[in-house]
Protein backbone atom coordinates (compact mmCIF):
# COMPACT_ATOMS: atom_id res chain seq x y z
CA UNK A 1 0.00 0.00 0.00
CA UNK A 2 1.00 3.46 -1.14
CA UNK A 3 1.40 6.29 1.91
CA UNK A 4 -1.70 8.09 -0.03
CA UNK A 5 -3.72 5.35 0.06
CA UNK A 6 -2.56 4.56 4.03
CA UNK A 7 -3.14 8.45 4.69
CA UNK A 8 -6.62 8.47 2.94
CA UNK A 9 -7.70 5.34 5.19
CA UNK A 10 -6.72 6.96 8.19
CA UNK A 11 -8.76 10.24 7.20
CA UNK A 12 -11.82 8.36 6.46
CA UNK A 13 -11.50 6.12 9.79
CA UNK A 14 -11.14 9.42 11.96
CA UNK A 15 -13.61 11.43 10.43
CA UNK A 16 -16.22 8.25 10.47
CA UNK A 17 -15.43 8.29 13.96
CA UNK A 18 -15.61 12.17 14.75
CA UNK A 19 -19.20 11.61 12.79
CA UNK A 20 -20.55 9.26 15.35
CA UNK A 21 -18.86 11.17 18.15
CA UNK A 22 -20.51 14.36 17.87
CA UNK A 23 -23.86 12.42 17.08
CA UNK A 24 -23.55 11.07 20.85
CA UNK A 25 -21.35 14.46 22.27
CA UNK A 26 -21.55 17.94 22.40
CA UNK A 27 -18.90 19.43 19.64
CA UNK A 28 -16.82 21.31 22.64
CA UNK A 29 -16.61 18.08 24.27
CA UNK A 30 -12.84 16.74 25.07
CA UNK A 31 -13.68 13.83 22.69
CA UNK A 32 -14.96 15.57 19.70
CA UNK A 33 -12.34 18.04 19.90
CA UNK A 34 -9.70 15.26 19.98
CA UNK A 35 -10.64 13.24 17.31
CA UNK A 36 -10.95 16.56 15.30
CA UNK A 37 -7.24 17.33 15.76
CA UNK A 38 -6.61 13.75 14.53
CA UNK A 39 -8.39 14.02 11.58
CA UNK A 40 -6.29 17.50 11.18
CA UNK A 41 -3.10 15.70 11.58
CA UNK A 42 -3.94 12.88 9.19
CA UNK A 43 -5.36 16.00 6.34
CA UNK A 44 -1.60 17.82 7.01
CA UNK A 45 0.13 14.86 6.72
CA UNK A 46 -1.92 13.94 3.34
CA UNK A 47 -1.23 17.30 2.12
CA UNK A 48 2.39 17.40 2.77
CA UNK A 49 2.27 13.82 0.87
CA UNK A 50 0.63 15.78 -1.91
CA UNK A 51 3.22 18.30 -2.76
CA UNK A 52 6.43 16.05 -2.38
């Protein structure tokens, strides 16, 4: 497996998860707000894979 294709399955697994998170949480809650940062780390990290 390509690092895109590894990077684009860990984006869709955290932002399925932030999804059913902030079904069941408030979107200030510690959780929510953690997997959000997550799923901003795994976006960066695609990105950066983008422009190499």
């Amino acid at each position: 497996m390509d690092m895109k294709m590894y990077l684009l399955e860990k984006i869709e697994a955290c932002r399925k998860e932030m999804l059913e998170l902030s079904s069941k949480k408030d979107l200030t809650s510690e959780t929510v707000i953690s997997a959000s940062t997550r799923l901003d780390y795994w976006l960066n990290q695609y990105e950066k894979a983008e422009s190499d």
